[in-house]
Protein backbone atom coordinates (compact mmCIF):
# COMPACT_ATOMS: atom_id res chain seq x y z
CA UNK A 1 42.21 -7.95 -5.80
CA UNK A 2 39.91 -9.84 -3.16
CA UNK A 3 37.73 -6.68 -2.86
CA UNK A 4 37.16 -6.77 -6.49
CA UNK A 5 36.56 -10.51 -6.56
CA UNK A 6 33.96 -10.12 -3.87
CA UNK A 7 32.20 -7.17 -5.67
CA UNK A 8 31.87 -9.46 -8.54
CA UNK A 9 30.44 -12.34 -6.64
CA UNK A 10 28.16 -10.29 -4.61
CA UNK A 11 27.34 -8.60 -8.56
CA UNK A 12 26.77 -12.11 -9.88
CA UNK A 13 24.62 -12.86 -6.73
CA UNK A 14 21.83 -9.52 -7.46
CA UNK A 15 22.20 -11.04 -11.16
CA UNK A 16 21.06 -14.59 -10.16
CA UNK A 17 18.78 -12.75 -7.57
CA UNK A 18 17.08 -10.62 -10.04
CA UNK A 19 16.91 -13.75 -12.55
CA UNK A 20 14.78 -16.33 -10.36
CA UNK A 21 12.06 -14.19 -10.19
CA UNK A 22 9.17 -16.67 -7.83
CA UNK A 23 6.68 -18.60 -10.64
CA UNK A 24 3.38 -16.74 -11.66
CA UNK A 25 1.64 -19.19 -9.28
CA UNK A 26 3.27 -18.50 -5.82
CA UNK A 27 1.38 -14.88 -6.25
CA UNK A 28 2.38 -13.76 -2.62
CA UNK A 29 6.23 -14.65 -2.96
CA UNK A 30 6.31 -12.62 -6.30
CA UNK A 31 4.84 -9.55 -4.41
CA UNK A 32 7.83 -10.32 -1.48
CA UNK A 33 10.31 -10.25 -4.43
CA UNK A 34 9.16 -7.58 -6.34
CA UNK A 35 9.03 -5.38 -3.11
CA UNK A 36 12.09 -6.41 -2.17
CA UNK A 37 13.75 -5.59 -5.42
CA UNK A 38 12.29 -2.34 -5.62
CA UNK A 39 13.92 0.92 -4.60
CA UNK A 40 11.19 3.42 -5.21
CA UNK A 41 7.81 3.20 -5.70
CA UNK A 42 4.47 5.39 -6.97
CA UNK A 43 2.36 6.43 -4.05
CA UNK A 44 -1.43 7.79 -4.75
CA UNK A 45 -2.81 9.85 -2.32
CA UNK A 46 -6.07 11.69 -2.65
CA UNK A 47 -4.94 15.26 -2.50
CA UNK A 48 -5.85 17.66 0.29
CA UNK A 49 -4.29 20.71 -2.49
CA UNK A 50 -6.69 23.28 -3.45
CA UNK A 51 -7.40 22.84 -7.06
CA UNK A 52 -7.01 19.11 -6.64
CA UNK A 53 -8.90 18.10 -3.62
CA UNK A 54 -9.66 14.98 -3.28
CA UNK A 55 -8.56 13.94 -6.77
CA UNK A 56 -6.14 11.25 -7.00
CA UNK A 57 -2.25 12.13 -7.17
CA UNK A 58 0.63 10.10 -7.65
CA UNK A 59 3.97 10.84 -6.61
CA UNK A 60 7.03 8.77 -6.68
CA UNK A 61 9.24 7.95 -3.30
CA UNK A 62 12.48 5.89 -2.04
CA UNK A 63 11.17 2.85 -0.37
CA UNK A 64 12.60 -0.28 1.10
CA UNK A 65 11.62 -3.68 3.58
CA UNK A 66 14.92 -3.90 4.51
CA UNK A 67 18.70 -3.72 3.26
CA UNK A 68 19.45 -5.33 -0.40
CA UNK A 69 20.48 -8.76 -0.89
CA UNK A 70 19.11 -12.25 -0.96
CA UNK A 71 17.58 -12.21 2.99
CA UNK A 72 14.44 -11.06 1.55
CA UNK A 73 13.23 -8.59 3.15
CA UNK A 74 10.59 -7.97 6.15
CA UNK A 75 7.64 -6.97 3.32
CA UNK A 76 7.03 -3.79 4.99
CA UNK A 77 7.76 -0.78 3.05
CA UNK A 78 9.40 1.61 5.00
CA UNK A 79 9.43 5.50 3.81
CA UNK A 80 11.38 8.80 5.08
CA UNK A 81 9.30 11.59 5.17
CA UNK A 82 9.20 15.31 5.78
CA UNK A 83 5.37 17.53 6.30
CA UNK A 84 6.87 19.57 3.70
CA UNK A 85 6.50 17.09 0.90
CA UNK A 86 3.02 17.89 -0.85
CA UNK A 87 1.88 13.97 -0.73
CA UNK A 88 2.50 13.88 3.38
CA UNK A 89 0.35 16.69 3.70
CA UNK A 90 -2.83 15.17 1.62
CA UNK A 91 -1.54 11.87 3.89
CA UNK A 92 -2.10 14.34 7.04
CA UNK A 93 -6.03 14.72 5.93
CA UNK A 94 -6.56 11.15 4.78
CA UNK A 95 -3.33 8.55 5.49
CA UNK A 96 -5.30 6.26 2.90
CA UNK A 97 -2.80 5.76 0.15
CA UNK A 98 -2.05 2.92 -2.94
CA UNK A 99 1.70 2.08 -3.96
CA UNK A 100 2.61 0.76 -6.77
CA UNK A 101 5.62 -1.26 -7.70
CA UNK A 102 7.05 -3.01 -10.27
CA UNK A 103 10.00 -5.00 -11.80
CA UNK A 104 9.93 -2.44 -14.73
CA UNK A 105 12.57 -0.34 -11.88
CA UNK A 106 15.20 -3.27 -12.43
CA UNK A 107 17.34 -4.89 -15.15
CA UNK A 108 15.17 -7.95 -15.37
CA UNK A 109 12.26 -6.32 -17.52
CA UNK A 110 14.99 -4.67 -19.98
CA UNK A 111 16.89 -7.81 -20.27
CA UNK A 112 14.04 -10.02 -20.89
CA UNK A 113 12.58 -7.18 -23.59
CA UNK A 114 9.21 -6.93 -21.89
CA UNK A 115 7.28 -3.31 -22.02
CA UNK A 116 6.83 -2.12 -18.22
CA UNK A 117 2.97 -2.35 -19.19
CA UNK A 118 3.55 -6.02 -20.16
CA UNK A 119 2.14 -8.50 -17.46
CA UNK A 120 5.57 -10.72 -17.32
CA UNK A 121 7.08 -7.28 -16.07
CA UNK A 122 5.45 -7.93 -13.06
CA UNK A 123 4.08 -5.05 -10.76
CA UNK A 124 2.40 -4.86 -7.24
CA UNK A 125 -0.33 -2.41 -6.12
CA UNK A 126 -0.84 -2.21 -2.34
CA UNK A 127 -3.85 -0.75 -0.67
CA UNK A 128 -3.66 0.74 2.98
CA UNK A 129 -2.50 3.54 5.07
CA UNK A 130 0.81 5.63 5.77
CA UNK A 131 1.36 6.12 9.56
CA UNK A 132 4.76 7.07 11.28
CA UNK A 133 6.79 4.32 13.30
CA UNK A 134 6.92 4.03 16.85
CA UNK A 135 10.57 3.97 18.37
CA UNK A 136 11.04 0.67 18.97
CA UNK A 137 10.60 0.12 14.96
CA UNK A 138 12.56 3.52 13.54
CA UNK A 139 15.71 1.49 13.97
CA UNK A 140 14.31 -1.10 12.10
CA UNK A 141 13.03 1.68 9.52
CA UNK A 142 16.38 3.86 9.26
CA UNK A 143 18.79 0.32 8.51
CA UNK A 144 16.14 -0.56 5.58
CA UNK A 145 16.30 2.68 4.06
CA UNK A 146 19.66 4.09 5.23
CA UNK A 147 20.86 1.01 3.65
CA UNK A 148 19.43 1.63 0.04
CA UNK A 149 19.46 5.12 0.84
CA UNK A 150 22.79 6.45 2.25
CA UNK A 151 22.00 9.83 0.76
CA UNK A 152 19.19 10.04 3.13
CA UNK A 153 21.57 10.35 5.92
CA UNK A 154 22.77 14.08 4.47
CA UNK A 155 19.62 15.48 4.05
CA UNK A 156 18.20 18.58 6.15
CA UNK A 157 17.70 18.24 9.38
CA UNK A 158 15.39 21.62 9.39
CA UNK A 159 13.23 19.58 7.05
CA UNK A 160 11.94 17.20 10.04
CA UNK A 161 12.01 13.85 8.53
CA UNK A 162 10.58 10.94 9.92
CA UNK A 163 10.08 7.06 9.43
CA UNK A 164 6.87 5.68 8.18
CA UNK A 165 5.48 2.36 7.24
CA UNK A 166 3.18 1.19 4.60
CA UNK A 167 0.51 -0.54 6.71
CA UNK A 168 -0.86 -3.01 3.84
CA UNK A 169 -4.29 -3.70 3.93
CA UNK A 170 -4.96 -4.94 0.18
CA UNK A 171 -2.60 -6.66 -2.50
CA UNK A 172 -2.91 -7.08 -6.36
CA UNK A 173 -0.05 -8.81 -8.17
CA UNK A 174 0.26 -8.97 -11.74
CA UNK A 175 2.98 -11.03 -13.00
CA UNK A 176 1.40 -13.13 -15.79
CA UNK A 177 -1.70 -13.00 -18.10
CA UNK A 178 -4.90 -13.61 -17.16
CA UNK A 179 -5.56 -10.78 -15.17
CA UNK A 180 -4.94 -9.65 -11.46
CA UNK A 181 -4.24 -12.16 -8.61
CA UNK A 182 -5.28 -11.10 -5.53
CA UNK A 183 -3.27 -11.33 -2.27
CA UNK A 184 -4.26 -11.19 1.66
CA UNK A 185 -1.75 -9.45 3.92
CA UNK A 186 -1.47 -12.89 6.32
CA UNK A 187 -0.57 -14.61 3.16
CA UNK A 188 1.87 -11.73 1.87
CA UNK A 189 3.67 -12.12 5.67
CA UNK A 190 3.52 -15.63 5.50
CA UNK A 191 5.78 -16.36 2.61
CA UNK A 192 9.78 -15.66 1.92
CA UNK A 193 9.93 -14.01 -1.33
């Protein structure tokens, strides 16, 4: 009985989480929140394929800037990521990438009714690079995604996988009308979401 009672407060707690969503005006805290509440994401890489070089292509992936909850976060989205995948190897000939995410992933954009093109379903584009994590940051890495991620844990070792970071370099928020509000990275870092 106290194990359910705690899953429902720590339910009610994502609930109230996911419903004070940061006002339109504290841009940088919404892209903190909206990163934070986001498992997955749509990365755009400029393909290295034949038939598609240098063309954009966008390809969704498990993300996260640290394990779920209130704590908010470190802002940095971490990836887990194998050569094999056909993004990593256009990130191999250019790491230059954009990733996209947006509230439209949770219950707060259904609940409230908006369309995930609508601006009050906020979304995030970051600009910037994919590199791999050094060690003293793939613990860091593995609890952020492990955590969001257990399936992760199981999957083949013969596949290689490896940590990665987002480095962001450029930030567009869009959580109101009026058009995008750009973001600097120091500002981004600055905040709690």
């Amino acid at each position: 009985m106290a194990r359910l009672l705690l899953l429902c407060a720590a339910s009610a707690l994502l609930v109230a989480a996911v419903a004070a969503i940061p006002p339109p005006e504290e841009a940088a805290r919404m892209a903190r929140y909206v990163l934070h509440s986001c498992d997955w994401g749509a990365l755009a890489t400029l393909s290295a394929q034949e038939g598609l070089r240098g063309r954009p292509f966008a390809n969704i992936f498990s993300i996260s800037d640290g394990p779920p909850g209130p704590c908010g976060g470190s802002g940095v989205p971490y990836l887990y990521l194998t050569d094999m995948e056909i993004s990593v190897q256009d990130l191999e000939v250019n790491s230059n990438a954009s990733l996209t995410v947006s509230l439209a992933e949770t219950p707060y954009c259904r609940k409230h009714k908006y369309d995930p093109q609508n601006p009050l379903c906020a979304h995030i584009i970051f600009a910037g690079s994919i590199v791999k994590v050094n060690d003293s940051e793939a613990d860091l890495a593995k609890k952020a995604l492990f955590s969001r991620h257990p399936e992760m844990e199981s999957w083949p070792k013969d596949h290689n996988w490896f940590f990665a970071k987002f480095n962001i370099t450029n930030i567009w928020v869009l959580d109101y009308f009026g058009g995008l509000k750009i973001v600097t990275p120091e500002e981004y870092y600055s905040v709690k979401p």
